[in-house]
PDB file of N, CA and C in Angstrom:
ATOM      1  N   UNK A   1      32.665 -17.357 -21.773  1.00  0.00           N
ATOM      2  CA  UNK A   1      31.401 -16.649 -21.698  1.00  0.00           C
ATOM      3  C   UNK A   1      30.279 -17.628 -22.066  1.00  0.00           C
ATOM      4  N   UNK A   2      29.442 -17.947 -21.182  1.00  0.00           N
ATOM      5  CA  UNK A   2      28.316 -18.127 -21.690  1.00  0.00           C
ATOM      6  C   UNK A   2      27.204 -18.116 -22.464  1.00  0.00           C
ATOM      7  N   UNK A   3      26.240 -18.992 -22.884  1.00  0.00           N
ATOM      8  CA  UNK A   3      25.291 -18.587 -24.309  1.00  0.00           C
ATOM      9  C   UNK A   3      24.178 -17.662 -23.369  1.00  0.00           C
ATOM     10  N   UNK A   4      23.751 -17.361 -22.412  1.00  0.00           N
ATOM     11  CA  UNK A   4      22.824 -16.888 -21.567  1.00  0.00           C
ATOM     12  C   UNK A   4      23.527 -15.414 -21.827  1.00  0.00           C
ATOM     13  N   UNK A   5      24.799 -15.634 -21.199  1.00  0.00           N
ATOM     14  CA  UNK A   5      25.280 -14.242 -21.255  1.00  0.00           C
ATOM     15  C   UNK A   5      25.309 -13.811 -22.925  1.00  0.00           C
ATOM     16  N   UNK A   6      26.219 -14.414 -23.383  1.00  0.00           N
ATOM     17  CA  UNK A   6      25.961 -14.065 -25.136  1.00  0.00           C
ATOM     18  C   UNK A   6      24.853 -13.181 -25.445  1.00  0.00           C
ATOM     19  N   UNK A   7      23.576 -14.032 -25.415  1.00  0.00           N
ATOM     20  CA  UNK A   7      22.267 -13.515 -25.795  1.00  0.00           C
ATOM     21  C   UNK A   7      21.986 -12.430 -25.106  1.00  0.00           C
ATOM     22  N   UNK A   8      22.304 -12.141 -23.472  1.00  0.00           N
ATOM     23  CA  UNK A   8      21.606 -10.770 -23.074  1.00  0.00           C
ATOM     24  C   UNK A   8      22.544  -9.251 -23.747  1.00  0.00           C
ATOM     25  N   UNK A   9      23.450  -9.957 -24.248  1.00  0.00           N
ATOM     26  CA  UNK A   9      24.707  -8.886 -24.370  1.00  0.00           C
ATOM     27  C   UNK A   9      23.730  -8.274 -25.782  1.00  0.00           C
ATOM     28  N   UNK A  10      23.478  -9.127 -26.792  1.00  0.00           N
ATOM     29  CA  UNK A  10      23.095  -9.422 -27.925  1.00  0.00           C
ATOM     30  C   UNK A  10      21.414  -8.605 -28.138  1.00  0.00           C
ATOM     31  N   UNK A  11      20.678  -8.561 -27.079  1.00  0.00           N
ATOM     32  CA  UNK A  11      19.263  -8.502 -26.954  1.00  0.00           C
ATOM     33  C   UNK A  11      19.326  -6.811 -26.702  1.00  0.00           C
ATOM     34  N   UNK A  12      20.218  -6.742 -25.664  1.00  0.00           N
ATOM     35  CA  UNK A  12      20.789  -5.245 -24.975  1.00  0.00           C
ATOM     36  C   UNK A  12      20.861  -4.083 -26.338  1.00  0.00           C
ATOM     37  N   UNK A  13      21.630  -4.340 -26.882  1.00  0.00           N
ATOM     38  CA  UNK A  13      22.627  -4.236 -27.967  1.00  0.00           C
ATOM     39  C   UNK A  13      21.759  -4.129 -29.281  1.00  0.00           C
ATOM     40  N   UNK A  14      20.551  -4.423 -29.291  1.00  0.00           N
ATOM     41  CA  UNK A  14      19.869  -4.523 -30.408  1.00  0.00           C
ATOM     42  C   UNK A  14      18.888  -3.414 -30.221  1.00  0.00           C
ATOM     43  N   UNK A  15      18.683  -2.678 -29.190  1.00  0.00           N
ATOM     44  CA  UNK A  15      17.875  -1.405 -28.763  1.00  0.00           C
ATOM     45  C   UNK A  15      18.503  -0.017 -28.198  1.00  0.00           C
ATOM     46  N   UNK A  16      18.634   0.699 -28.582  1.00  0.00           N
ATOM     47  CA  UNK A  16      19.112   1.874 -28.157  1.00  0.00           C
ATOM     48  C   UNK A  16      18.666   2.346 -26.593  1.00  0.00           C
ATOM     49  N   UNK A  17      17.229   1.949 -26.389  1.00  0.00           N
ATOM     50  CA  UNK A  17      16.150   2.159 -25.159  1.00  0.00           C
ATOM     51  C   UNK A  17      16.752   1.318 -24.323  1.00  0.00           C
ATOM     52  N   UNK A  18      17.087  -0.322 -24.436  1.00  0.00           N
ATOM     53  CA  UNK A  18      17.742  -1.072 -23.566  1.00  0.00           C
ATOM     54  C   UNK A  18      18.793  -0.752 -22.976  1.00  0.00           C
ATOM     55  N   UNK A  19      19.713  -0.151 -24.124  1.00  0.00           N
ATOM     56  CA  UNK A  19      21.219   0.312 -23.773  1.00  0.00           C
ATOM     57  C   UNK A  19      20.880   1.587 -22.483  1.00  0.00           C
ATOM     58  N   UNK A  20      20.385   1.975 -22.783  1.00  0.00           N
ATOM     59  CA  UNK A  20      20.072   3.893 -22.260  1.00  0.00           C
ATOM     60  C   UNK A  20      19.899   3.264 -20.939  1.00  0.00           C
ATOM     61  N   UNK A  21      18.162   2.284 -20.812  1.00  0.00           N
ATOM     62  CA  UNK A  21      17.662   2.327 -19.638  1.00  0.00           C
ATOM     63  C   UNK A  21      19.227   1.194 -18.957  1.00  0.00           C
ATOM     64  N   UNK A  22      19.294   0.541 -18.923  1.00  0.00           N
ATOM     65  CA  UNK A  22      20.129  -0.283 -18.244  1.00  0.00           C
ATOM     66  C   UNK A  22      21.669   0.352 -18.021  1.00  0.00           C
ATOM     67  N   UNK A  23      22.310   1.222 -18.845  1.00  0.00           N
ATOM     68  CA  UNK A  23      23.436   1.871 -18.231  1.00  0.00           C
ATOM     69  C   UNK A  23      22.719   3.244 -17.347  1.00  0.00           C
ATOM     70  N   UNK A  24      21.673   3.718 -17.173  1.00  0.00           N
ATOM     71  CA  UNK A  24      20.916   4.470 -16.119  1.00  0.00           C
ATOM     72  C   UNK A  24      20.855   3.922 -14.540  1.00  0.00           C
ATOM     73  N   UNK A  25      20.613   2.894 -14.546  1.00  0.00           N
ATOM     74  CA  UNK A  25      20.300   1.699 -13.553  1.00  0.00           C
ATOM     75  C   UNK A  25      21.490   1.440 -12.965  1.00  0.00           C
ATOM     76  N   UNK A  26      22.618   1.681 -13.560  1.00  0.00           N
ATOM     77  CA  UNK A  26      23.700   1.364 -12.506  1.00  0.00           C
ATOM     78  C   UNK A  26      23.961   1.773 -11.770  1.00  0.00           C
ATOM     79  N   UNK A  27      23.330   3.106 -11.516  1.00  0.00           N
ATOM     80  CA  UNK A  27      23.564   4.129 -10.708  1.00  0.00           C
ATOM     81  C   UNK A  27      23.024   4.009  -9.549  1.00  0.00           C
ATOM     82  N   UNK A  28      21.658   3.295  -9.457  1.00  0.00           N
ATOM     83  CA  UNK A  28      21.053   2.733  -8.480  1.00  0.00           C
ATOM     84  C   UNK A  28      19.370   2.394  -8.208  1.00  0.00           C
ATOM     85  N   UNK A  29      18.620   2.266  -7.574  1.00  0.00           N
ATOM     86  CA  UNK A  29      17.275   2.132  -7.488  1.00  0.00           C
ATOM     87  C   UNK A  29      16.573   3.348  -8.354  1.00  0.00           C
ATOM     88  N   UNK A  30      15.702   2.807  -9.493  1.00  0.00           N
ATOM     89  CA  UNK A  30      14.981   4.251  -9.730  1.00  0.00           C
ATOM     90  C   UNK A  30      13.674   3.248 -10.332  1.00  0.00           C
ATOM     91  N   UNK A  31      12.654   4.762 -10.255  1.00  0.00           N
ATOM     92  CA  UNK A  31      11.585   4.574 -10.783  1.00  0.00           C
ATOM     93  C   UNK A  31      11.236   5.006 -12.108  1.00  0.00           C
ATOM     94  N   UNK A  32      10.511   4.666 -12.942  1.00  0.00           N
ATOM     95  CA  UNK A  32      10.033   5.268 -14.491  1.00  0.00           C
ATOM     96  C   UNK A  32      10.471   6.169 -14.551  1.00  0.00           C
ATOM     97  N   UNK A  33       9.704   7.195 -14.054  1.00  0.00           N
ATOM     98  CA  UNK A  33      10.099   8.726 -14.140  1.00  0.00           C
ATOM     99  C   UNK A  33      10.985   9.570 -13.478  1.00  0.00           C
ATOM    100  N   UNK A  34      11.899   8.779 -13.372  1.00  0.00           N
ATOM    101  CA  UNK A  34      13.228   9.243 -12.839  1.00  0.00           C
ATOM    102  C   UNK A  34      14.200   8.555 -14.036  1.00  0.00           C
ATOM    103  N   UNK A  35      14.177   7.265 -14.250  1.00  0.00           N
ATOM    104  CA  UNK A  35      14.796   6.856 -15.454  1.00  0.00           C
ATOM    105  C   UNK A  35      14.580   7.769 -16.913  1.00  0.00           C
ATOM    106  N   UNK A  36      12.873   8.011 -17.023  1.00  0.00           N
ATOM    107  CA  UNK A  36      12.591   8.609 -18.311  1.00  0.00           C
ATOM    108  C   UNK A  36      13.589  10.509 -18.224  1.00  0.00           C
ATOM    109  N   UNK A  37      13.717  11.138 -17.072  1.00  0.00           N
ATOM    110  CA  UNK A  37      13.890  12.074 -17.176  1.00  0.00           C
ATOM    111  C   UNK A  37      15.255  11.922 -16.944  1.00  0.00           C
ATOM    112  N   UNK A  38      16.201  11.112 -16.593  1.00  0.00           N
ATOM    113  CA  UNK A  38      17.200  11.515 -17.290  1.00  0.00           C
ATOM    114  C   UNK A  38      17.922  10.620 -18.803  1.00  0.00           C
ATOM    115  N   UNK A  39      17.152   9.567 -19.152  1.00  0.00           N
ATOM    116  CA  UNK A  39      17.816   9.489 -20.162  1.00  0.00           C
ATOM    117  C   UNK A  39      16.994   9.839 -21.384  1.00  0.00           C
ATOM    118  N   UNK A  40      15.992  10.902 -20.890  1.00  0.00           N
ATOM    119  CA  UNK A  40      15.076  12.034 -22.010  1.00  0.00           C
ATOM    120  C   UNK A  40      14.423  10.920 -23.037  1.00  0.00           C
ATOM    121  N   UNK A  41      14.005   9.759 -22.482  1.00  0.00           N
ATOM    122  CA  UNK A  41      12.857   9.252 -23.202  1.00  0.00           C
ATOM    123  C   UNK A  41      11.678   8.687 -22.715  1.00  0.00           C
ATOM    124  N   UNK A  42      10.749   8.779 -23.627  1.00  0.00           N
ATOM    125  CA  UNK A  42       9.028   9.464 -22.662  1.00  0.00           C
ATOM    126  C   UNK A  42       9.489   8.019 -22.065  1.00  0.00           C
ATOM    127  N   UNK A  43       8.415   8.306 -21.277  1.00  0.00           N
ATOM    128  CA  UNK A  43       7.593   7.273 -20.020  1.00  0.00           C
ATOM    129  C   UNK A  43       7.248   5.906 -20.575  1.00  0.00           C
ATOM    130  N   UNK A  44       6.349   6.152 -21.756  1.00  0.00           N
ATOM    131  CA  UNK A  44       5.675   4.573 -22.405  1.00  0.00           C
ATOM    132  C   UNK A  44       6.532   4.480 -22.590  1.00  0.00           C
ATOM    133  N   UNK A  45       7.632   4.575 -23.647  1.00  0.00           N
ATOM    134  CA  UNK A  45       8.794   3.337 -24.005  1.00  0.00           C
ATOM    135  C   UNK A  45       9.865   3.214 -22.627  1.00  0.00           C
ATOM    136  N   UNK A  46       9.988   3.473 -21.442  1.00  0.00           N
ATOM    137  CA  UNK A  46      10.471   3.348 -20.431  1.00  0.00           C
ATOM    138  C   UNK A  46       9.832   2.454 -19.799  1.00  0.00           C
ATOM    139  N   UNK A  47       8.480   2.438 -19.484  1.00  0.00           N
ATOM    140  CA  UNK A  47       7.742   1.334 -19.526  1.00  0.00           C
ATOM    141  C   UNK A  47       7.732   0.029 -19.957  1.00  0.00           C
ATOM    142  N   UNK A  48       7.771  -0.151 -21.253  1.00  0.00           N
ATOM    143  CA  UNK A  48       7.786  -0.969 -22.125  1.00  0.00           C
ATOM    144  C   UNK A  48       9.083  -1.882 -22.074  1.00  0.00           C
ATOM    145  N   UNK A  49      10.185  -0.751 -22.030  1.00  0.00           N
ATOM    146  CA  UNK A  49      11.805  -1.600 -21.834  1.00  0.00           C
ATOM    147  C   UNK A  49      12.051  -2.094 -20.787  1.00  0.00           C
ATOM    148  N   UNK A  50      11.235  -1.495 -19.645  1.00  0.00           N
ATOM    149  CA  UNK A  50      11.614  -2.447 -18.364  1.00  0.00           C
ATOM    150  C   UNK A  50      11.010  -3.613 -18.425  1.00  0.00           C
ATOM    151  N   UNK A  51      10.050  -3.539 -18.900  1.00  0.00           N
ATOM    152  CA  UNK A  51       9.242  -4.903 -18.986  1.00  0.00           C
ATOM    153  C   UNK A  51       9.957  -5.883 -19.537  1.00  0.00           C
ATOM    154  N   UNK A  52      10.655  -5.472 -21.021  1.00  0.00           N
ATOM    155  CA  UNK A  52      11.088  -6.113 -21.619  1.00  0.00           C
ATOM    156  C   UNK A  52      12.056  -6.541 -20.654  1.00  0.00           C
ATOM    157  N   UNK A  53      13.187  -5.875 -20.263  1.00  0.00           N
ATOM    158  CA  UNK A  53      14.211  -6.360 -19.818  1.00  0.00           C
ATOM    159  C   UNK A  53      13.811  -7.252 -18.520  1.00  0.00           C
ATOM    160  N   UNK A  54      12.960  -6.972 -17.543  1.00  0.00           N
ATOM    161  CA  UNK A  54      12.544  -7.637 -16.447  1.00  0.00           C
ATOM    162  C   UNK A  54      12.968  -8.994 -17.090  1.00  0.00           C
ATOM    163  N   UNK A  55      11.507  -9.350 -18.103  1.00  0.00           N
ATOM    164  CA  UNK A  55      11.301 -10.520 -18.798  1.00  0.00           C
ATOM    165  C   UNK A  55      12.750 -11.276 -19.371  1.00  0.00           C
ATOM    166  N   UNK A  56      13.783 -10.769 -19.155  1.00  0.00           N
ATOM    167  CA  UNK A  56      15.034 -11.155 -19.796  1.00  0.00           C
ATOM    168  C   UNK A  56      15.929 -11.150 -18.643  1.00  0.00           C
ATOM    169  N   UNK A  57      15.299 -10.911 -17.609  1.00  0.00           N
ATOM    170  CA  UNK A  57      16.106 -11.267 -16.067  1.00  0.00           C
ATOM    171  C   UNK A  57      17.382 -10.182 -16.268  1.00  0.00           C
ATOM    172  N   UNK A  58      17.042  -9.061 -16.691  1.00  0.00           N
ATOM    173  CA  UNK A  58      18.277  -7.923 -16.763  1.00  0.00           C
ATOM    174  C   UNK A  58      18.128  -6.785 -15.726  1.00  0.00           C
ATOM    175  N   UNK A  59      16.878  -6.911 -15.237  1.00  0.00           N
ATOM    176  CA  UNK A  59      16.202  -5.894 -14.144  1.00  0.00           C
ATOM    177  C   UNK A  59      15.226  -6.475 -13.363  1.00  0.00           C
ATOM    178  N   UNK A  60      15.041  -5.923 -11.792  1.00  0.00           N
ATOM    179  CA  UNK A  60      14.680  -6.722 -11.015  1.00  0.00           C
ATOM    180  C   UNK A  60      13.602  -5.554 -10.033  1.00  0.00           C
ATOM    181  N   UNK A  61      12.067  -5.720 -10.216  1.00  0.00           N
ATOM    182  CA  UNK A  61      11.346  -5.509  -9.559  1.00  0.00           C
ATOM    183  C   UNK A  61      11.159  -5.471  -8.024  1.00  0.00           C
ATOM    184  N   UNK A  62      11.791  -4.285  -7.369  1.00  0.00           N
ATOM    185  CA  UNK A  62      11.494  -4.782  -5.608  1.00  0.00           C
ATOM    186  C   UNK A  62      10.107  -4.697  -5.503  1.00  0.00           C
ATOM    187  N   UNK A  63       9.149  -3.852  -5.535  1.00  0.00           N
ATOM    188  CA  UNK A  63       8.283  -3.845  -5.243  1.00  0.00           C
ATOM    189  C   UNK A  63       6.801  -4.184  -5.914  1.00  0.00           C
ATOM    190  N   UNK A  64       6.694  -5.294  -6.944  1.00  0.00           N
ATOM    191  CA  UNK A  64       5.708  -5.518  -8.255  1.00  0.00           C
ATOM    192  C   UNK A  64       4.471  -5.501  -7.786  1.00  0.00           C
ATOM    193  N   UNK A  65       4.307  -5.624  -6.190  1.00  0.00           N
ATOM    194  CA  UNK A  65       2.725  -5.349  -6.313  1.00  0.00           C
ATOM    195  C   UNK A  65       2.403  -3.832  -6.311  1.00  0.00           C
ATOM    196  N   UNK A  66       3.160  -2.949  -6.572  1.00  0.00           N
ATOM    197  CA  UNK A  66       2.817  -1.489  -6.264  1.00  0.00           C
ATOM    198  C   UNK A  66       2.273  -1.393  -8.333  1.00  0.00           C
ATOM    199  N   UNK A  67       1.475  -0.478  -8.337  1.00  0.00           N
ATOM    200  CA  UNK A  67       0.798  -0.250  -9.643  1.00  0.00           C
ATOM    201  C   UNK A  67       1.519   1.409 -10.477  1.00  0.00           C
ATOM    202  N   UNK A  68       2.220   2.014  -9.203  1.00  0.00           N
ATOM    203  CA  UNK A  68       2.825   3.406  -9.600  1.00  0.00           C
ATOM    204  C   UNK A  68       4.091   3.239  -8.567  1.00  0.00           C
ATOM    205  N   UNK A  69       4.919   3.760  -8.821  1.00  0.00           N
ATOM    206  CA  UNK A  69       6.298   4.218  -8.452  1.00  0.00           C
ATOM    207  C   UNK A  69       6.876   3.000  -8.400  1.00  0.00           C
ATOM    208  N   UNK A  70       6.682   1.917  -9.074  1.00  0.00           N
ATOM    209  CA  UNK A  70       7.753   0.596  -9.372  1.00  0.00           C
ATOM    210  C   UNK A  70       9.353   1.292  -9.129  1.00  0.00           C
ATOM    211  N   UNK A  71       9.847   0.225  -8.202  1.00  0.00           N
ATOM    212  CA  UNK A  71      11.190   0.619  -7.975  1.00  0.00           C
ATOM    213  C   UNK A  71      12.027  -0.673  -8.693  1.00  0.00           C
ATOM    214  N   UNK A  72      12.937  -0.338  -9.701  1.00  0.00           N
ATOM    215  CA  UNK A  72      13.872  -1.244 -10.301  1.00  0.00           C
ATOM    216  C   UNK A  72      15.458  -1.107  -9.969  1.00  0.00           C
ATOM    217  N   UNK A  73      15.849  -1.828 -10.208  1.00  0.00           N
ATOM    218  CA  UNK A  73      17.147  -2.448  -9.719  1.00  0.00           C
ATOM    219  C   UNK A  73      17.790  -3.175 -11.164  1.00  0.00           C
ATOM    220  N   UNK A  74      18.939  -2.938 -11.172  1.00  0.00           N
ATOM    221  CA  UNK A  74      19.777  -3.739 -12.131  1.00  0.00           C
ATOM    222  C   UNK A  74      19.943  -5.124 -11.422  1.00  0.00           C
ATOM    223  N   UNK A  75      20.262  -6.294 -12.459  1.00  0.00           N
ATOM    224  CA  UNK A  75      20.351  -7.679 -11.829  1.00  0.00           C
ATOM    225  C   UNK A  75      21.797  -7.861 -11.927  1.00  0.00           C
ATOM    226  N   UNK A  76      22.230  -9.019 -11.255  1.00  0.00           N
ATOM    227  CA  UNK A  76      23.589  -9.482 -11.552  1.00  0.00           C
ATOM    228  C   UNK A  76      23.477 -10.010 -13.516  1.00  0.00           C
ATOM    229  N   UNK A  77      22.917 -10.436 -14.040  1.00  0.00           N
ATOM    230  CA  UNK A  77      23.036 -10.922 -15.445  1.00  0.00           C
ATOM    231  C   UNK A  77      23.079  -9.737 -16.039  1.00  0.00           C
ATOM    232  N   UNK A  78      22.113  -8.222 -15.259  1.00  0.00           N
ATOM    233  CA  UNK A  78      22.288  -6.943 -16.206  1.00  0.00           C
ATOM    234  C   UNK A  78      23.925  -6.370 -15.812  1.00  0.00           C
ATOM    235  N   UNK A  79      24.344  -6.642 -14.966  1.00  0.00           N
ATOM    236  CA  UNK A  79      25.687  -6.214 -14.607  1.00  0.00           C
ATOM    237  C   UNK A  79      26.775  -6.630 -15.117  1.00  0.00           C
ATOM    238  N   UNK A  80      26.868  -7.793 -15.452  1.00  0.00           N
ATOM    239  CA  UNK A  80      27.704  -8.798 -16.214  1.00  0.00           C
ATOM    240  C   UNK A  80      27.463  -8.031 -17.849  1.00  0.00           C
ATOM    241  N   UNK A  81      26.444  -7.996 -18.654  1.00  0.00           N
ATOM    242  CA  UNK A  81      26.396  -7.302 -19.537  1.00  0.00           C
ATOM    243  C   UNK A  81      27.055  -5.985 -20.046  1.00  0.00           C
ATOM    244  N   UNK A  82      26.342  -5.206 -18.607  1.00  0.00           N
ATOM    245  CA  UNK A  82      27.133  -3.764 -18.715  1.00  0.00           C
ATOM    246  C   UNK A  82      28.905  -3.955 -19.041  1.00  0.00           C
ATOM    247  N   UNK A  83      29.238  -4.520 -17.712  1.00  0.00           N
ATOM    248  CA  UNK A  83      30.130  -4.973 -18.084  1.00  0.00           C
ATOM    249  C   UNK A  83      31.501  -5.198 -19.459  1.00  0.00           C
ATOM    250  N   UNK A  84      30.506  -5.756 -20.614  1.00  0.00           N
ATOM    251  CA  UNK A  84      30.924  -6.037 -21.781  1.00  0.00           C
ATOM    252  C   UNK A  84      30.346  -5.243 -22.753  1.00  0.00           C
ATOM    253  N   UNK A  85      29.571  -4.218 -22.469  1.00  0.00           N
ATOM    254  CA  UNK A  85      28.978  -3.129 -23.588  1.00  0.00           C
ATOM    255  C   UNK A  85      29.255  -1.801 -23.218  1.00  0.00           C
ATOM    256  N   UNK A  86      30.031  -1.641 -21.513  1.00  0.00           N
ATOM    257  CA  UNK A  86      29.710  -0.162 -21.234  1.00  0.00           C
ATOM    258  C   UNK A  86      31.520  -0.072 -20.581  1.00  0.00           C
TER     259      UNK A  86
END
């Protein structure tokens, strides 16, 4: 295993919101408010964790110039994770 992988396992794992939003995502393309309503947490911190995770190459923006209905995607590095936490 890798130190890249190590750390995302590690980063994941240190947030309850990370864990939630990213085993949500496996399921397939969703937007905020489809993520927030089913893993029943508001919108801003759904917000906030994708960002985070984007920034950690765990989730992958198809469409970033859109300002509302951002569509996300799990990455191969978020999959590899799941993987070892889910």
């Amino acid at each position: 295993m890798d130190k890249e992988l190590i750390d995302a396992i590690s980063y994941v794992q240190m947030s309850k919101y990370r864990m939630k939003v990213l085993i949500d995502l496996k399921d397939g393309l969703k937007i905020p408010s489809i993520i927030a309503e089913s893993t029943d947490i508001r919108i801003n911190h759904i917000s906030r964790t994708l960002k985070e995770l984007k920034d950690k190459n765990l989730v992958i923006v198809l469409n970033p110039e859109k300002t509302q209905g951002r569509l996300y995607q799990i990455s191969d590095l978020g999959k590899q994770v799941l993987e070892h936490i889910y």
